[in-house]
PDB file of N, CA and C in Angstrom:
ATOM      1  N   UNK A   1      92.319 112.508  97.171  1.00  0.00           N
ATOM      2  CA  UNK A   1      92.525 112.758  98.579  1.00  0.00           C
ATOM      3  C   UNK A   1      93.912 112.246  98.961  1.00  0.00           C
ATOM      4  N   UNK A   2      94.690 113.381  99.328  1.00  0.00           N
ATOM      5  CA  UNK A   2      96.187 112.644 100.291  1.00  0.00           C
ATOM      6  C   UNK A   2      95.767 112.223 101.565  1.00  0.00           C
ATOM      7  N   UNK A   3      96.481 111.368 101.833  1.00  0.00           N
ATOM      8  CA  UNK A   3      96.575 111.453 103.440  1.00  0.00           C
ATOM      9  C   UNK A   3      97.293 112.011 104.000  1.00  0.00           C
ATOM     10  N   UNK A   4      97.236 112.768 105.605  1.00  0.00           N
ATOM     11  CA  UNK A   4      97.473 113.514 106.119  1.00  0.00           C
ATOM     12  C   UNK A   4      97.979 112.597 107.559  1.00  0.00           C
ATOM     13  N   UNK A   5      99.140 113.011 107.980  1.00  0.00           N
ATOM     14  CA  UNK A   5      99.449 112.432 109.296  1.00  0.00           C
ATOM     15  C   UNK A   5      98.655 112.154 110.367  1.00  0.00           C
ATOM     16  N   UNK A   6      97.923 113.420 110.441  1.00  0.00           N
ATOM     17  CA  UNK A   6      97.091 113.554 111.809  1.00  0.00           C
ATOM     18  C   UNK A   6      95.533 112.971 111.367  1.00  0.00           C
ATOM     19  N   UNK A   7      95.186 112.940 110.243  1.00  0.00           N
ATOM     20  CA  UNK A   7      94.421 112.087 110.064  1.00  0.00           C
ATOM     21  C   UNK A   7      93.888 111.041 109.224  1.00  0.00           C
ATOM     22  N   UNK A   8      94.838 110.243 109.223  1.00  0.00           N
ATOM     23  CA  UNK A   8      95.241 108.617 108.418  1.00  0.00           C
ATOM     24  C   UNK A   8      95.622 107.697 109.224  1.00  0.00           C
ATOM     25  N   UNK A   9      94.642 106.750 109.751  1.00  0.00           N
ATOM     26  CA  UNK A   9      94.609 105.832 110.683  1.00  0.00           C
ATOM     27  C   UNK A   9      95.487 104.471 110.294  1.00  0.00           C
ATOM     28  N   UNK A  10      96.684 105.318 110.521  1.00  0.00           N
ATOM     29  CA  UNK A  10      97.932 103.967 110.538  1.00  0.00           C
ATOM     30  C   UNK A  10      98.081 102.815 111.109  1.00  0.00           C
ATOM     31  N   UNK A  11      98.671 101.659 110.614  1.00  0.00           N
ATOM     32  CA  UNK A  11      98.752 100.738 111.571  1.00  0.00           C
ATOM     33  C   UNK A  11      99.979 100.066 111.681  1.00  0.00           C
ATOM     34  N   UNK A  12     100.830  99.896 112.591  1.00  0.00           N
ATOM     35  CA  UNK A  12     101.987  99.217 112.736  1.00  0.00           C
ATOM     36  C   UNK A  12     101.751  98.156 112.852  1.00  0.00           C
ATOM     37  N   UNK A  13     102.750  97.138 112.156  1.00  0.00           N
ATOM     38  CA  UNK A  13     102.670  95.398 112.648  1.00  0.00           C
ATOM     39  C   UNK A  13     102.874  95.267 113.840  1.00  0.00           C
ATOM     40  N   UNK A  14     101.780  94.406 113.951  1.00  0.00           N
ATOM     41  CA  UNK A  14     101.574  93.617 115.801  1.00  0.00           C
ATOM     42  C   UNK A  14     103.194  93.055 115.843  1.00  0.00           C
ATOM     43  N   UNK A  15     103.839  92.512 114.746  1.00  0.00           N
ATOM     44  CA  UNK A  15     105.026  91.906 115.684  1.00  0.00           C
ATOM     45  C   UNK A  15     106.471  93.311 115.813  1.00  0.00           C
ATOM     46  N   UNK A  16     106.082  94.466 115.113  1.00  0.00           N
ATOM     47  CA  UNK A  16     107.061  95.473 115.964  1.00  0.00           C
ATOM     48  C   UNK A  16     106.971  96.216 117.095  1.00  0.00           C
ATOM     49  N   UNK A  17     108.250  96.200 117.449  1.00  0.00           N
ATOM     50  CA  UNK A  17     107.923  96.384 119.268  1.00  0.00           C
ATOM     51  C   UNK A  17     108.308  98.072 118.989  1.00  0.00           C
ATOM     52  N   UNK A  18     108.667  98.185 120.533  1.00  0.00           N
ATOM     53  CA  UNK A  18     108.696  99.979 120.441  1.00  0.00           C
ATOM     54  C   UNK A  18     110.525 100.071 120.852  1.00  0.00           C
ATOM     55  N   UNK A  19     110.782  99.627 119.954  1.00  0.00           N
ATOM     56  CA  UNK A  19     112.633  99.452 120.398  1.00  0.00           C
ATOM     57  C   UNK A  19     113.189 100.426 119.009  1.00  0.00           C
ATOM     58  N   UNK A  20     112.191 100.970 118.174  1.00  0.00           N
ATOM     59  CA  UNK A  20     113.198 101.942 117.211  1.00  0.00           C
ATOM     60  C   UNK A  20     113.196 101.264 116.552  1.00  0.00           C
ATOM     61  N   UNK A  21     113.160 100.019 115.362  1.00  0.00           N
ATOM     62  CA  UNK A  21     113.564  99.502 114.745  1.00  0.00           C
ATOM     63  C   UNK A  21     112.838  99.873 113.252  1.00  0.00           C
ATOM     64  N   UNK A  22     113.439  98.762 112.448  1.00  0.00           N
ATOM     65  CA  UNK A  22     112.737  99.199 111.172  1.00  0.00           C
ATOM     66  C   UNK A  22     111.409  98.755 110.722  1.00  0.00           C
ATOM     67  N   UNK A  23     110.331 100.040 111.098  1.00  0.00           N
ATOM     68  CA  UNK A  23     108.735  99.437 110.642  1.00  0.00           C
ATOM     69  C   UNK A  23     108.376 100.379 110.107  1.00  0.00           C
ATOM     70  N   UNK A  24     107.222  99.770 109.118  1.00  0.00           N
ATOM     71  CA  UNK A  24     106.498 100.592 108.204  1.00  0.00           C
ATOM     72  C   UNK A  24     105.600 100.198 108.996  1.00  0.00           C
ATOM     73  N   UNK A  25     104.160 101.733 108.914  1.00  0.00           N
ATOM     74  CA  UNK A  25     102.802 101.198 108.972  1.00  0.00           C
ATOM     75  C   UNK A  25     101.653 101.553 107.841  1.00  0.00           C
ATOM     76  N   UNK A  26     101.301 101.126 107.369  1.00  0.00           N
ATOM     77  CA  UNK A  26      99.948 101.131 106.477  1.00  0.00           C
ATOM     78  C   UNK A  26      98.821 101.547 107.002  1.00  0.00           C
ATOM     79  N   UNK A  27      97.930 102.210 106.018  1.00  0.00           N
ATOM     80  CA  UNK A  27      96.503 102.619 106.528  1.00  0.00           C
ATOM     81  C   UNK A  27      95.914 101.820 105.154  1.00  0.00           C
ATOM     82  N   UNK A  28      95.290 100.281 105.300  1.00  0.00           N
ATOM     83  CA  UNK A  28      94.471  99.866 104.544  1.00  0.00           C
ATOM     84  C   UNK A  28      93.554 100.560 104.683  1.00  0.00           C
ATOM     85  N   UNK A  29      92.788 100.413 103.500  1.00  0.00           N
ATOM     86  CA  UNK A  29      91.441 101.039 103.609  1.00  0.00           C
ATOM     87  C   UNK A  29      90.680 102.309 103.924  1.00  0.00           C
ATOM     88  N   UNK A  30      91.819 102.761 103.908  1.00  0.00           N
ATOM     89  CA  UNK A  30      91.814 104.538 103.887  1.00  0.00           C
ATOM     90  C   UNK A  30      91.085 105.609 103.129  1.00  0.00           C
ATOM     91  N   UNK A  31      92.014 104.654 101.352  1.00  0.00           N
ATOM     92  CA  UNK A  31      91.484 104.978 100.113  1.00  0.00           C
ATOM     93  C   UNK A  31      91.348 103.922  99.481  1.00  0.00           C
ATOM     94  N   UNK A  32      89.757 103.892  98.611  1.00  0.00           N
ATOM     95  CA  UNK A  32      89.380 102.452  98.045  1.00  0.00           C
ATOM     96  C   UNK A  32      90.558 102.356  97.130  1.00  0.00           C
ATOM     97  N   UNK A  33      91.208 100.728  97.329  1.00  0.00           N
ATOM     98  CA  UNK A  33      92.201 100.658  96.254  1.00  0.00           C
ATOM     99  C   UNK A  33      93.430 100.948  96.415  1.00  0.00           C
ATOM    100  N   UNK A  34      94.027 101.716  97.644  1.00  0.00           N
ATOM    101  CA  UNK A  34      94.902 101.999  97.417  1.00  0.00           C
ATOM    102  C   UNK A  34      95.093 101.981  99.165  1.00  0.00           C
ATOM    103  N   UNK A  35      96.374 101.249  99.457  1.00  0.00           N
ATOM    104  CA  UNK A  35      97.355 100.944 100.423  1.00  0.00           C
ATOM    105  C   UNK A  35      98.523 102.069 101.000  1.00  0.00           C
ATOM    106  N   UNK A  36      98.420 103.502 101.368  1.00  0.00           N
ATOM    107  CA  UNK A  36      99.297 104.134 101.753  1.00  0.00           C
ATOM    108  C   UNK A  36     100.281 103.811 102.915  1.00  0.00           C
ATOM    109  N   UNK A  37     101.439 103.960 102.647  1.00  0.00           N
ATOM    110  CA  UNK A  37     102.968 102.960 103.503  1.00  0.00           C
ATOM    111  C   UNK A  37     103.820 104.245 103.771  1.00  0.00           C
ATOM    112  N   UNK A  38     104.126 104.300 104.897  1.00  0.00           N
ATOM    113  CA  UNK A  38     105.098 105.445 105.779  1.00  0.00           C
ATOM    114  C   UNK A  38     105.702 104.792 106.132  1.00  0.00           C
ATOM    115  N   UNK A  39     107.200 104.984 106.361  1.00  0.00           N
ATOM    116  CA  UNK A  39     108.175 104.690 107.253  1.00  0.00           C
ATOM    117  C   UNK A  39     107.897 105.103 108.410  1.00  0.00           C
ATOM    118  N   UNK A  40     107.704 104.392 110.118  1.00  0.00           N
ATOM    119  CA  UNK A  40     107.461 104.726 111.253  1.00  0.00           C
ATOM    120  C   UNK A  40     108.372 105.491 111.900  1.00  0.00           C
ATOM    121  N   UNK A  41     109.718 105.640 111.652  1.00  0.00           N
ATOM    122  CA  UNK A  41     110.206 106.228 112.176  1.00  0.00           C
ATOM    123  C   UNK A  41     110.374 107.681 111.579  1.00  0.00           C
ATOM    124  N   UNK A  42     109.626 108.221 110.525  1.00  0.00           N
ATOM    125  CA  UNK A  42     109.299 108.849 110.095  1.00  0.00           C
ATOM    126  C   UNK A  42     107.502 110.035 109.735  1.00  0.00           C
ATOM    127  N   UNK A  43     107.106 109.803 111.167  1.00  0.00           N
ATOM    128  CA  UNK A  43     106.251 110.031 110.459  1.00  0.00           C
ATOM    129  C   UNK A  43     105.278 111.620 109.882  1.00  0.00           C
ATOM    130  N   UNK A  44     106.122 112.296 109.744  1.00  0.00           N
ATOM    131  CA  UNK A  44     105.990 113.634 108.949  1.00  0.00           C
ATOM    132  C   UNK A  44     106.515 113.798 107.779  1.00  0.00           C
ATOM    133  N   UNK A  45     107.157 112.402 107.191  1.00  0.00           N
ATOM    134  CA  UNK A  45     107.352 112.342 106.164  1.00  0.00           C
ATOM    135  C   UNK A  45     106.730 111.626 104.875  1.00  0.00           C
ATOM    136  N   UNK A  46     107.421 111.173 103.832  1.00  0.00           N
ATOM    137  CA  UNK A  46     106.630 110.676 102.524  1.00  0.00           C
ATOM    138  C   UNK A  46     105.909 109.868 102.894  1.00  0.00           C
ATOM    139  N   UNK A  47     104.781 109.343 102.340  1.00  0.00           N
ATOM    140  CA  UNK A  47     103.983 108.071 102.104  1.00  0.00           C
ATOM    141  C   UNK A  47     104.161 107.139 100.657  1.00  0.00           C
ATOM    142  N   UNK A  48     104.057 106.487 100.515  1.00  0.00           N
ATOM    143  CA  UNK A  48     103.952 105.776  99.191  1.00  0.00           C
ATOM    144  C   UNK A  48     102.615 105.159  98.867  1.00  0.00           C
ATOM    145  N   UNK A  49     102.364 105.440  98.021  1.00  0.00           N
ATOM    146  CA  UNK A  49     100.736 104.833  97.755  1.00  0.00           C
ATOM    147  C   UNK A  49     101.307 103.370  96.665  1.00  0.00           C
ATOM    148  N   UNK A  50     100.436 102.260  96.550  1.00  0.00           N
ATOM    149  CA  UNK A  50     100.643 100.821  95.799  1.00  0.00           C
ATOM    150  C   UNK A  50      98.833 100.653  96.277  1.00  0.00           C
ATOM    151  N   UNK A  51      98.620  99.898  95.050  1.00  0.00           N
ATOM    152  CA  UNK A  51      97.733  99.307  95.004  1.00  0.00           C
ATOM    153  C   UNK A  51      97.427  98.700  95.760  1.00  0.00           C
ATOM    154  N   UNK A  52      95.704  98.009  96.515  1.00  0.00           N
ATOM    155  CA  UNK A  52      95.517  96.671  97.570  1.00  0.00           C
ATOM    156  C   UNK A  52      96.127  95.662  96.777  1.00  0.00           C
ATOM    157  N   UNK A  53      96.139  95.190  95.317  1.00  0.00           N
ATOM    158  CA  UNK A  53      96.857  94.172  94.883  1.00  0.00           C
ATOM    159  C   UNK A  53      97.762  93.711  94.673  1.00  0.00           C
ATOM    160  N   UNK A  54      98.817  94.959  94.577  1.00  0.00           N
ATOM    161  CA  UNK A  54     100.163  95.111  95.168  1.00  0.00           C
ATOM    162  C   UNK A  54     100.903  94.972  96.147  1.00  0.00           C
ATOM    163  N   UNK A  55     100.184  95.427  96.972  1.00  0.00           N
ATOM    164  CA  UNK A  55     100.109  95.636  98.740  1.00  0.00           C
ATOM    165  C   UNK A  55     100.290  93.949  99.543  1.00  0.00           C
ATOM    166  N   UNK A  56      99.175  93.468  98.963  1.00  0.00           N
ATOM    167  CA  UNK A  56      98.827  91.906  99.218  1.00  0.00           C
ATOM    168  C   UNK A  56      99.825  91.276  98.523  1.00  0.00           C
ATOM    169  N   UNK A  57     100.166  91.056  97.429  1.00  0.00           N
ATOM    170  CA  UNK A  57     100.884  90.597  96.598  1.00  0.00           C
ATOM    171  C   UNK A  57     102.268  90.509  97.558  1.00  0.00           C
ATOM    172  N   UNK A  58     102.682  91.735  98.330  1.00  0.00           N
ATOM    173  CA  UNK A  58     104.038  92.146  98.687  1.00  0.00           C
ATOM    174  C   UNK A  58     104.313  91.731  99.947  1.00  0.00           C
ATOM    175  N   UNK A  59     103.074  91.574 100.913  1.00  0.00           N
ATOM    176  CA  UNK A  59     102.717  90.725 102.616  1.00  0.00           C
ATOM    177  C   UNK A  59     102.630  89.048 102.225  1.00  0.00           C
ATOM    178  N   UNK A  60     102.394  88.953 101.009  1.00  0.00           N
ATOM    179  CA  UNK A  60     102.519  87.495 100.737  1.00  0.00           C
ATOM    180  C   UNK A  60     103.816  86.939 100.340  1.00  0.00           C
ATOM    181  N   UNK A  61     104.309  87.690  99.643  1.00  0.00           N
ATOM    182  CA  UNK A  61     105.841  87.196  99.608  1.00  0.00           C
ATOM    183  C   UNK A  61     106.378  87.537 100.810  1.00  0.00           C
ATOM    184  N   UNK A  62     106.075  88.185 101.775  1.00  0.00           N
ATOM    185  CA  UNK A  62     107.177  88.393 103.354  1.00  0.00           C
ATOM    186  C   UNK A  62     106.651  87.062 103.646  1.00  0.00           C
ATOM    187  N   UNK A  63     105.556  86.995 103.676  1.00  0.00           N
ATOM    188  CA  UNK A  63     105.079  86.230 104.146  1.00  0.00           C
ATOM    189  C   UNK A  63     106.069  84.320 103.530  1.00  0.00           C
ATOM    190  N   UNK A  64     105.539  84.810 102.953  1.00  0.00           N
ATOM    191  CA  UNK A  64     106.198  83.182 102.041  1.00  0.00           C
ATOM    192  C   UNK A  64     108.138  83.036 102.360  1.00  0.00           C
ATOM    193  N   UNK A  65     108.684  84.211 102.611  1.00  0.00           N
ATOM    194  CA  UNK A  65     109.867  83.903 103.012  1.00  0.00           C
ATOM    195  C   UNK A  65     110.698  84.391 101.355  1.00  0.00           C
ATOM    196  N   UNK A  66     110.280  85.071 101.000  1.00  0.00           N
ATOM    197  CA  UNK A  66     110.939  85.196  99.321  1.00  0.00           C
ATOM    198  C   UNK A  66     111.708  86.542  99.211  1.00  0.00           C
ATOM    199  N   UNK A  67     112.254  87.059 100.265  1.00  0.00           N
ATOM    200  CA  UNK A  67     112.994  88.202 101.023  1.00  0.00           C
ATOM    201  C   UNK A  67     114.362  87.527 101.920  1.00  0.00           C
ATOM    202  N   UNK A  68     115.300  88.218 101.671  1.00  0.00           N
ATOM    203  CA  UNK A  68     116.557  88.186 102.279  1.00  0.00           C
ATOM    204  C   UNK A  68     116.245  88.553 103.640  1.00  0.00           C
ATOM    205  N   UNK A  69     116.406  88.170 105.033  1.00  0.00           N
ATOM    206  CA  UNK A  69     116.434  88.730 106.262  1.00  0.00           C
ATOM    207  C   UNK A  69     117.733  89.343 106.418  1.00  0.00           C
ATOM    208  N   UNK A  70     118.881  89.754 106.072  1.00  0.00           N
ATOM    209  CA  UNK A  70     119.963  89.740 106.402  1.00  0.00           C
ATOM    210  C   UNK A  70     121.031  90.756 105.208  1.00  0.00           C
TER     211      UNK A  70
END
């Protein structure tokens, strides 16, 4: 099963605002196992599929600070 724009229940991060900037949103749990990621300012375009263990793996390092801001 792909996901489909109009019906793949995306979710943007609570901390991006609506100023244009750079956000991805995810539809966890969409497909067992698998984490589909769109660029928001994009959204008729690609998705990327990664694993939930990947996925997690990758919010934990933002998380942890192990990313350049700049």
């Amino acid at each position: 099963m792909t996901p489909t724009p109009s019906a793949t229940p995306w979710r943007k991060s609570s901390h991006s605002g609506n100023n244009g900037g750079d956000c991805i949103e995810a539809a966890p749990g969409y497909l067992p196992g698998i984490v589909p990621v769109r660029d928001s300012k994009d959204p008729e375009g690609p998705a990327l599929f990664f694993t939930a263990d990947a996925f997690a793996a990758f919010i934990a390092a933002v998380r942890a600070g192990e990313f350049p801001t700049a």
